[in-house]
C-alpha atoms as a PDB file:
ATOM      1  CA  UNK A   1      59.947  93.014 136.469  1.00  0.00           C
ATOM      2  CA  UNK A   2      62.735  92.251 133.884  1.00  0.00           C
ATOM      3  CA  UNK A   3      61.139  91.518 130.265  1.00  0.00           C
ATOM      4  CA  UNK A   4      63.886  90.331 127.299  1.00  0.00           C
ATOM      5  CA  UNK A   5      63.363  91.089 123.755  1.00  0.00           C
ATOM      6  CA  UNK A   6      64.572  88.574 121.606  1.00  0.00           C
ATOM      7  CA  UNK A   7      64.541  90.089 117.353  1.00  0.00           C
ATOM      8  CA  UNK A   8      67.312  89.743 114.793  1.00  0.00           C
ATOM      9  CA  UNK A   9      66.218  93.417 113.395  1.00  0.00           C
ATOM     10  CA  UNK A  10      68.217  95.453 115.837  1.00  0.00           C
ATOM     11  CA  UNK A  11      66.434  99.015 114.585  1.00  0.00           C
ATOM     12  CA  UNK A  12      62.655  97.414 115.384  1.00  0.00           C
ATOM     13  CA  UNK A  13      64.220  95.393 118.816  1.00  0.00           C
ATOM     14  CA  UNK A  14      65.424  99.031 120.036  1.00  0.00           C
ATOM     15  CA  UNK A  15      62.154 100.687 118.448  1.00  0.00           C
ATOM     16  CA  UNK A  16      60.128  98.465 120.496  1.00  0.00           C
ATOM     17  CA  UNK A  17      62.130  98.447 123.986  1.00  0.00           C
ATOM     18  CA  UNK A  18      61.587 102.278 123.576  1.00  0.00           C
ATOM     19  CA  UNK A  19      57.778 101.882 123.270  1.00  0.00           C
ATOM     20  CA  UNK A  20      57.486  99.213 125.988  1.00  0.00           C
ATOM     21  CA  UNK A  21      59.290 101.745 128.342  1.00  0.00           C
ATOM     22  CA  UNK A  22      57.438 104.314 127.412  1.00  0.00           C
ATOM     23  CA  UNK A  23      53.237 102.771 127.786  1.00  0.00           C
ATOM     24  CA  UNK A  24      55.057 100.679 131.064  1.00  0.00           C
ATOM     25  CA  UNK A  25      55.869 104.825 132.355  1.00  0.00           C
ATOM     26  CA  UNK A  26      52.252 105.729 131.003  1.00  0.00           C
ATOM     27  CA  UNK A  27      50.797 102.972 132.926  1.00  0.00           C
ATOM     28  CA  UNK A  28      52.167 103.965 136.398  1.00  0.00           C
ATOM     29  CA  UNK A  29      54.576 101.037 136.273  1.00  0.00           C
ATOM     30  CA  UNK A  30      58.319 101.843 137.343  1.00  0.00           C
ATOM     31  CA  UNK A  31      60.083  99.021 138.332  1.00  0.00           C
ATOM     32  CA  UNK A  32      61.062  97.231 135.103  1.00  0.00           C
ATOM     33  CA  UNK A  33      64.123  96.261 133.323  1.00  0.00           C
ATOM     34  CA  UNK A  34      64.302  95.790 129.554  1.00  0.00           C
ATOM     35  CA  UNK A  35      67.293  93.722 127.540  1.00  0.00           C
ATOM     36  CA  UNK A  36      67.453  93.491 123.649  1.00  0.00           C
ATOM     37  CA  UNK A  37      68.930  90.189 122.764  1.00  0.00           C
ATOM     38  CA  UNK A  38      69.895  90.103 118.671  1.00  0.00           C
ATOM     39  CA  UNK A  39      68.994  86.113 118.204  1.00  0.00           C
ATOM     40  CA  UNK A  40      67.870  83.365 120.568  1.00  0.00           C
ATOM     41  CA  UNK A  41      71.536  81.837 121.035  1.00  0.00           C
ATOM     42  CA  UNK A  42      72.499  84.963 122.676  1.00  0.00           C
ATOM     43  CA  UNK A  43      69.814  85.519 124.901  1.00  0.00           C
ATOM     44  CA  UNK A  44      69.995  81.517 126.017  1.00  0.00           C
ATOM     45  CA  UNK A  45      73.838  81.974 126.098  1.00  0.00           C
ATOM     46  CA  UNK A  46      74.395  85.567 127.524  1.00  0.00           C
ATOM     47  CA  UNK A  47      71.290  85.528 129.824  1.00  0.00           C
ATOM     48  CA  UNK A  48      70.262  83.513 132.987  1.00  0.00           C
ATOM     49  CA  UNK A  49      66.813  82.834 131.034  1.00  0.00           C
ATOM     50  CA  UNK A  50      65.301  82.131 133.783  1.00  0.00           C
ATOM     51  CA  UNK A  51      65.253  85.165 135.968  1.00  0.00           C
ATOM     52  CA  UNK A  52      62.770  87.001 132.936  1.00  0.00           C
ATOM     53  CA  UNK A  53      59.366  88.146 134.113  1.00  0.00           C
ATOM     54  CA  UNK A  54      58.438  88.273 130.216  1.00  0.00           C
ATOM     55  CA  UNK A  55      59.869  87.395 126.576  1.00  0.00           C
ATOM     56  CA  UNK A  56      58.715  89.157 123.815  1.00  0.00           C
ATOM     57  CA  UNK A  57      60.376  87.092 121.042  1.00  0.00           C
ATOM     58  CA  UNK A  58      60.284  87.663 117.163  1.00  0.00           C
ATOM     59  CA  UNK A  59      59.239  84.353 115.409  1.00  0.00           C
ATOM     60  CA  UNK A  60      61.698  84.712 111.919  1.00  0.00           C
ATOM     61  CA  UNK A  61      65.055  84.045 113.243  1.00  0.00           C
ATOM     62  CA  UNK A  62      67.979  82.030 111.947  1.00  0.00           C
ATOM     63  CA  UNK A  63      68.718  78.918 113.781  1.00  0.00           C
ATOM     64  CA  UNK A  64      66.897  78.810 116.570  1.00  0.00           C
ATOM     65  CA  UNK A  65      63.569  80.288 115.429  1.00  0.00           C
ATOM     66  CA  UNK A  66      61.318  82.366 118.407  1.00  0.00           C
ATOM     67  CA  UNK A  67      58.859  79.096 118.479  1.00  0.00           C
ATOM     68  CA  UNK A  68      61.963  76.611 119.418  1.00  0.00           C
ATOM     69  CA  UNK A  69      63.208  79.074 121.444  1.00  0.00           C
ATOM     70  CA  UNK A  70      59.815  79.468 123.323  1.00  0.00           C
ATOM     71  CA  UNK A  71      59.458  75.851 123.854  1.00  0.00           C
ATOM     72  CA  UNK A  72      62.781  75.728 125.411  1.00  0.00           C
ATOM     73  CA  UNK A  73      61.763  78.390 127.547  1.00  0.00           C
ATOM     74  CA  UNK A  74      58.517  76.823 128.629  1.00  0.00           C
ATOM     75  CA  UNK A  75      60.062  73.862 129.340  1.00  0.00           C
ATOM     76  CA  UNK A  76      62.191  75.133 131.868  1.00  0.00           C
ATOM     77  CA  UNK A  77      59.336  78.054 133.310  1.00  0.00           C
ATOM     78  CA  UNK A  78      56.025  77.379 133.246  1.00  0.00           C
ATOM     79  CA  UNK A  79      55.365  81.298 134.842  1.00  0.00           C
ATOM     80  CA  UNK A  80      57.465  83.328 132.120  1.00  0.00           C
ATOM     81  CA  UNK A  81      54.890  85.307 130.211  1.00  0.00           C
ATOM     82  CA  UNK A  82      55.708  84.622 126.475  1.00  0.00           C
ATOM     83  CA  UNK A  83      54.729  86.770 123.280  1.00  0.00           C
ATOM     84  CA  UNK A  84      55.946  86.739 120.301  1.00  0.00           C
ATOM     85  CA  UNK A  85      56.047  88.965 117.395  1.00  0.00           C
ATOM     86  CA  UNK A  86      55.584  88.303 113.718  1.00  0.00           C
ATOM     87  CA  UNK A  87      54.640  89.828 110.713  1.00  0.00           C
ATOM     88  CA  UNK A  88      52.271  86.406 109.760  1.00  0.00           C
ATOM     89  CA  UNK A  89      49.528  84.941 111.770  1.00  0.00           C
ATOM     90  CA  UNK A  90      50.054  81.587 110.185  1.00  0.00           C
ATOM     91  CA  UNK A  91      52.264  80.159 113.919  1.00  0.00           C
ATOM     92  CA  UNK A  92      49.128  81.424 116.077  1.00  0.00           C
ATOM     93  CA  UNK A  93      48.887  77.562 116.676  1.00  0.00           C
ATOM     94  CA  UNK A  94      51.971  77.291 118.211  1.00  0.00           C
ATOM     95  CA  UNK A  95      51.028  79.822 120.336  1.00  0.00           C
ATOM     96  CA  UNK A  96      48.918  78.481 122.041  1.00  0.00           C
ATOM     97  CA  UNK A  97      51.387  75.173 122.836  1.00  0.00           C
ATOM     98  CA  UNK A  98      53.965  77.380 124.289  1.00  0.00           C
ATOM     99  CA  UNK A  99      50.543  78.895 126.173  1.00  0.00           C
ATOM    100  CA  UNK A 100      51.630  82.704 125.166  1.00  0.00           C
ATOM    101  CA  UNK A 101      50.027  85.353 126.576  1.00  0.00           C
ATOM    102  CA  UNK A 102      49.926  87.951 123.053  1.00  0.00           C
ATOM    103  CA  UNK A 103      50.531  88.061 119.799  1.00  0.00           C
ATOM    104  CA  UNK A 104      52.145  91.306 118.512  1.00  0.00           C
ATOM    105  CA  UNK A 105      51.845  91.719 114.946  1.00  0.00           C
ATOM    106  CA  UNK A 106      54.070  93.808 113.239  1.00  0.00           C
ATOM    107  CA  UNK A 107      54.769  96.612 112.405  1.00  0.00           C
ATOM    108  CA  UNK A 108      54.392  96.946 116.054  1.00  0.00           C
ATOM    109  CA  UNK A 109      52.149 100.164 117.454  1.00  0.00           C
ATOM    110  CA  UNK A 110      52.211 102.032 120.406  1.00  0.00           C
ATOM    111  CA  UNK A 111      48.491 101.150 120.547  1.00  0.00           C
ATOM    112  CA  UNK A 112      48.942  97.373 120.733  1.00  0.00           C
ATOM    113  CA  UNK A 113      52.068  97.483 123.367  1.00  0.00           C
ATOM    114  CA  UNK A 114      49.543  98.945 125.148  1.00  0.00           C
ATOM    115  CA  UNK A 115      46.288  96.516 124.675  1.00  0.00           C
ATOM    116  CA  UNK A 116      49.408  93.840 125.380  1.00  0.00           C
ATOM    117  CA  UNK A 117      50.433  95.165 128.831  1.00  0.00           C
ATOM    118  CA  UNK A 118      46.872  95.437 129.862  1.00  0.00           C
ATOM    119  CA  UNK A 119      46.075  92.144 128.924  1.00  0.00           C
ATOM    120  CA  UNK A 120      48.630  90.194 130.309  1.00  0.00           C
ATOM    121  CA  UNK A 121      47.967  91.360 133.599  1.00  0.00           C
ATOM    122  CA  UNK A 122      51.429  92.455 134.881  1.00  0.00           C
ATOM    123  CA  UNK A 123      50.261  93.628 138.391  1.00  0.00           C
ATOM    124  CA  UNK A 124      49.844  90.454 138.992  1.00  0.00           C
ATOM    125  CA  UNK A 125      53.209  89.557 137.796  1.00  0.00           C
ATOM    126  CA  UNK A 126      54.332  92.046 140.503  1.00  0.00           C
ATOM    127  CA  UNK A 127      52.345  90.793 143.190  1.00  0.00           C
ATOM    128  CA  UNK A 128      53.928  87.312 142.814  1.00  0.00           C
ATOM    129  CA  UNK A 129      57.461  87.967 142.179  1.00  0.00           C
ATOM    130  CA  UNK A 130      59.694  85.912 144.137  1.00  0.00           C
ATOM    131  CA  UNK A 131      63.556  86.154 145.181  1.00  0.00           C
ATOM    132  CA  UNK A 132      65.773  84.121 146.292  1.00  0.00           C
ATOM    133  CA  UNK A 133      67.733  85.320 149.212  1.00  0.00           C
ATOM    134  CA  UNK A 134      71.248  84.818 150.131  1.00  0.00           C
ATOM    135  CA  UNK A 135      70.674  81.237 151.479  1.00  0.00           C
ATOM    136  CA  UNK A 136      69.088  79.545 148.630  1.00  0.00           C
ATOM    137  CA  UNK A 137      65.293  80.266 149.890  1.00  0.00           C
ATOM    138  CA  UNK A 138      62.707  81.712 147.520  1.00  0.00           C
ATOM    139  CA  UNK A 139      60.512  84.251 149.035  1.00  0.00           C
ATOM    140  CA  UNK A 140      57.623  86.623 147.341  1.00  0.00           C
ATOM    141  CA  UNK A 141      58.835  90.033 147.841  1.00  0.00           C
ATOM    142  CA  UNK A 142      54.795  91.540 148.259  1.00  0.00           C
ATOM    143  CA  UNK A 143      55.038  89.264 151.704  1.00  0.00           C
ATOM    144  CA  UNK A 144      58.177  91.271 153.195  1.00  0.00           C
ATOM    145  CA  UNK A 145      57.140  93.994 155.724  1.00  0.00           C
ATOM    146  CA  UNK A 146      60.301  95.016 156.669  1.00  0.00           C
ATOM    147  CA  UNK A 147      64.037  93.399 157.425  1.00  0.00           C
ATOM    148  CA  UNK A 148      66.305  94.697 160.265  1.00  0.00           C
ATOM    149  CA  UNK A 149      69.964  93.847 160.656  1.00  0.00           C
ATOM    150  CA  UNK A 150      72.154  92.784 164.246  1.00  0.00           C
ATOM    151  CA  UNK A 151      75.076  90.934 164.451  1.00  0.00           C
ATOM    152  CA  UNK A 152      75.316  89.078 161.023  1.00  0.00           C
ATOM    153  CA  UNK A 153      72.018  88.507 160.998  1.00  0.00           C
ATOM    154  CA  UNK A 154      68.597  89.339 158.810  1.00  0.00           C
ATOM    155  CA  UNK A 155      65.799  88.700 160.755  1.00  0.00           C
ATOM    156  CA  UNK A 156      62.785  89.068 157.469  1.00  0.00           C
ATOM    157  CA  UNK A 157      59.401  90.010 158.957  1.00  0.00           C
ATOM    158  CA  UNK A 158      56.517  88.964 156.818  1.00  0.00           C
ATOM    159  CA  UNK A 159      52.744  89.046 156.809  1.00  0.00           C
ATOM    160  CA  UNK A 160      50.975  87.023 159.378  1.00  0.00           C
ATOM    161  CA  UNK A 161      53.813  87.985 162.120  1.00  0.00           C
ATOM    162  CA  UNK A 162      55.714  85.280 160.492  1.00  0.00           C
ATOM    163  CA  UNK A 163      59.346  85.536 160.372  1.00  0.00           C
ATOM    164  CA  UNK A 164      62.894  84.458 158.835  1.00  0.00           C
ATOM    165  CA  UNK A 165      66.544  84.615 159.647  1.00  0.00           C
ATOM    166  CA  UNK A 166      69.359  84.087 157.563  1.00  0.00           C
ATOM    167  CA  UNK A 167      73.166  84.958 158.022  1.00  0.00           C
ATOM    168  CA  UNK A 168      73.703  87.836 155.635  1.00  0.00           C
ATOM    169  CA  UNK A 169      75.098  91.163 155.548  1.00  0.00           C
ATOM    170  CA  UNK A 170      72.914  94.116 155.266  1.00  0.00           C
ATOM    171  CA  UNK A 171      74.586  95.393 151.956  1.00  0.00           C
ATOM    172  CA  UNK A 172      73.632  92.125 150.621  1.00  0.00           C
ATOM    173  CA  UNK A 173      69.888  92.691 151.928  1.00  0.00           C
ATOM    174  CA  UNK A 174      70.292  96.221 149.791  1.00  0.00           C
ATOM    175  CA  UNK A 175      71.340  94.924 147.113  1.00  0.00           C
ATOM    176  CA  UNK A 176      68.506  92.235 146.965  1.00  0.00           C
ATOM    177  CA  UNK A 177      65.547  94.705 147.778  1.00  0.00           C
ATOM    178  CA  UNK A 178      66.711  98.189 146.954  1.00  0.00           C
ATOM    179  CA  UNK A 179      66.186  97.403 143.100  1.00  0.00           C
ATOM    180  CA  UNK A 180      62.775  97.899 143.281  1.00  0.00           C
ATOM    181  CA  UNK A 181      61.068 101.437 144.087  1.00  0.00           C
ATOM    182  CA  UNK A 182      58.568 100.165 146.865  1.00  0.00           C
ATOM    183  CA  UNK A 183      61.764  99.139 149.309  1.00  0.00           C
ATOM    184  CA  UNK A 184      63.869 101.808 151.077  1.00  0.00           C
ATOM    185  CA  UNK A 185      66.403 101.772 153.859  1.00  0.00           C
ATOM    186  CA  UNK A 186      65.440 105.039 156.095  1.00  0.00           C
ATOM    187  CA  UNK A 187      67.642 103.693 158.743  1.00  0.00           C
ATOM    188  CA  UNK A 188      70.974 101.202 159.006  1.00  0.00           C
ATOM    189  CA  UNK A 189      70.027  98.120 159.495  1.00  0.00           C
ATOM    190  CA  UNK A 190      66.364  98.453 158.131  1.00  0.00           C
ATOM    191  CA  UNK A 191      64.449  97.885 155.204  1.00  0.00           C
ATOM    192  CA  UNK A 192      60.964  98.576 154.256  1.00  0.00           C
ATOM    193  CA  UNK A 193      58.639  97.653 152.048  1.00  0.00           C
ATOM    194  CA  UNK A 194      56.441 100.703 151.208  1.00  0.00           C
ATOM    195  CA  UNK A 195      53.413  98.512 150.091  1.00  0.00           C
ATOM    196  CA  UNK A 196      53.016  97.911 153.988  1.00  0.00           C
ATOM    197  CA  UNK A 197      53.403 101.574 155.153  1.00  0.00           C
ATOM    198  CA  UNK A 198      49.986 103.209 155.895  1.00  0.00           C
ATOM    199  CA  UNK A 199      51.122 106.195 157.627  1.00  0.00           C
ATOM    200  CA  UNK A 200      54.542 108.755 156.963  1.00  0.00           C
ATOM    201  CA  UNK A 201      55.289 111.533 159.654  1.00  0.00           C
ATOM    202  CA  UNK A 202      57.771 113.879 159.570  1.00  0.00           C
ATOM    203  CA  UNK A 203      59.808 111.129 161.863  1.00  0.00           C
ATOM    204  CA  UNK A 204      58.678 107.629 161.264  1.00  0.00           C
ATOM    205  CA  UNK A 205      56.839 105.280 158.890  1.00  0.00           C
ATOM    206  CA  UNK A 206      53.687 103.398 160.660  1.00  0.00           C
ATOM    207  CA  UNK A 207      53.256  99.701 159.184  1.00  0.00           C
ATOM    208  CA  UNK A 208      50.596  97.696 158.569  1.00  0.00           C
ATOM    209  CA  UNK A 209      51.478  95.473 161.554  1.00  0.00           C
ATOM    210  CA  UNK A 210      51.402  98.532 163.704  1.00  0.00           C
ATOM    211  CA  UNK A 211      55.373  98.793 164.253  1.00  0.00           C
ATOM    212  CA  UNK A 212      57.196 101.926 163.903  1.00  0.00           C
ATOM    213  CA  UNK A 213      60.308 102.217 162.072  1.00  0.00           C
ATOM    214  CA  UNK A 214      62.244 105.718 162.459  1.00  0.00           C
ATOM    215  CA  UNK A 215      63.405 107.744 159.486  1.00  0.00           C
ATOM    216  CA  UNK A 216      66.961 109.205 160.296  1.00  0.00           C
ATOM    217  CA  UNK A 217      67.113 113.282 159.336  1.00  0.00           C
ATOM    218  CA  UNK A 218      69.409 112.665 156.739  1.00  0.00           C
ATOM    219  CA  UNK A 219      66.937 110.346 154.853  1.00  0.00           C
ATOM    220  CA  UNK A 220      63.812 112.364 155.544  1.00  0.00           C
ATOM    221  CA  UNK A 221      63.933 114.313 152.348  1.00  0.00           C
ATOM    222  CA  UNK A 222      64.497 111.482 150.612  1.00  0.00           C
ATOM    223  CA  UNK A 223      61.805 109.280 152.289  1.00  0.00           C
ATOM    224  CA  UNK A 224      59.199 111.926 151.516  1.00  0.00           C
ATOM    225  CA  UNK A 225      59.892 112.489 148.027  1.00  0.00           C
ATOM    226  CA  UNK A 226      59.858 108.480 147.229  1.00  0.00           C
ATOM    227  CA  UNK A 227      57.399 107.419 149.266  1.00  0.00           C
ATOM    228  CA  UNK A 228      55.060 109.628 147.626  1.00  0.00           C
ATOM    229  CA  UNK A 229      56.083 108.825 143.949  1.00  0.00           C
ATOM    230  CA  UNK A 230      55.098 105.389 145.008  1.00  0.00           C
ATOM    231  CA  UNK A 231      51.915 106.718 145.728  1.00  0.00           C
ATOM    232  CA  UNK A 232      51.046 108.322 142.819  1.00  0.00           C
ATOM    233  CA  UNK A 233      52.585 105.700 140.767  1.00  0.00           C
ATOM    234  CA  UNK A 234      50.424 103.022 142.870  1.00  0.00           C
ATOM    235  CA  UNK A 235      47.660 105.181 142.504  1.00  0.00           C
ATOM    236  CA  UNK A 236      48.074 105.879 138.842  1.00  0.00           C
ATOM    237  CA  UNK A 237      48.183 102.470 137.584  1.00  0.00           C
ATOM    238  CA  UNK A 238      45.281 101.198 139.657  1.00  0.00           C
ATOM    239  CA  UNK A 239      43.224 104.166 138.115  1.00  0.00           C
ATOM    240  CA  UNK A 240      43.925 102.496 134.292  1.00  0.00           C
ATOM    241  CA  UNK A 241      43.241  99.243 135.101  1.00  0.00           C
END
């Protein structure tokens, strides 16, 4: 989950990043990327706006103010979850054109980062995220089991037995998938997606589809330790809602 925060006032963009990271932690969430963008031109300049999960984006800024900037953004995406952030309740109309998802008034609390998070649903944000692999072709990353690598080619393995190839290297396949904590590699060649592991052993990981995939001895320590920290994270932000 990437989220951009988009505020002319460096000291409350930075002060605000810190508390998103912070309730995101408290919440059991771990995968998540935040970028502080000083004014709109830089984020639609410097950024591929596109590929945020969430903008929070002050509404006071020179030139492009946060509501132009979050109608160009809904234009484009009509998933991005917008909120903006104001000291004045008088653009709540607006709002609701650019169908945000919060209003964050400021001075910004830990309190309301919190309410925020919780109300805009972002397991379901997770659930849905999509890639695009190597080729060009979206896919929703929850719907991966696993991926295995032979001779140039990434055979995917999703839910409902259903597969897909594509001509890619496995490094590429890493570096698409390893970025978020519920995918590791515990052999070359494979990759796993821990949502769809219902057993660990001291040797193997048992999937949901009942295949086995073999953890090499070099990566058992490894496998262990982050296959239960998805666990507990899992298990800690289902328990708060």
């Amino acid at each position: 989950m990437r989220i951009a925060v988009i505020d002319d006032d460096r000291a409350q963009a930075v002060h605000l990043s810190d508390m998103l990271a912070d309730r995101l932690t408290d919440l059991g969430y771990t995968d998540y990327g935040i970028d502080i963008f000083e004014n709109a031109e830089k984020f639609l300049t410097e950024s591929h706006s596109d590929s945020y999960d969430v903008a929070i984006i002050d509404i006071f800024m020179d030139r492009i103010t946060g509501i132009e900037l979050a109608r160009q953004l809904r234009s484009k995406d009509e998933e991005i979850r917008i909120v903006f952030c104001s000291s004045s309740n008088e653009f709540a109309a607006e709002s609701y054109e650019v169908n945000a998802s919060y209003y964050l008034r400021k001075p910004v609390s830990s309190r309301q980062v919190e309410t925020m998070i919780r109300r805009m649903r972002l397991a379901a944000l997770e659930k849905n995220k999509t890639v695009i692999l190597p080729d060009g072709h979206p896919v929703i990353l929850r719907n991966i089991v696993y991926t295995d690598y032979f001779n140039h080619v990434v055979t995917i393995h999703m839910k409902h037995d259903e597969e897909y190839r594509i001509r890619a290297s496995q490094m590429q396949m890493e570096m698409l998938l390893l970025n978020y904590d519920y995918f590791f590699s515990p052999v070359k060649g494979i990759i796993v997606n821990f949502y769809e592991v219902v057993k660990m052993t001291e040797e193997d990981f048992i999937l949901r589809n009942g295949r086995t995939v073999h953890i090499t001895r070099r990566k058992t320590r490894e496998a262990k330790e982050k296959y239960l920290k998805f666990r507990f994270d899992r298990l800690r932000r289902e328990s708060v809602g």
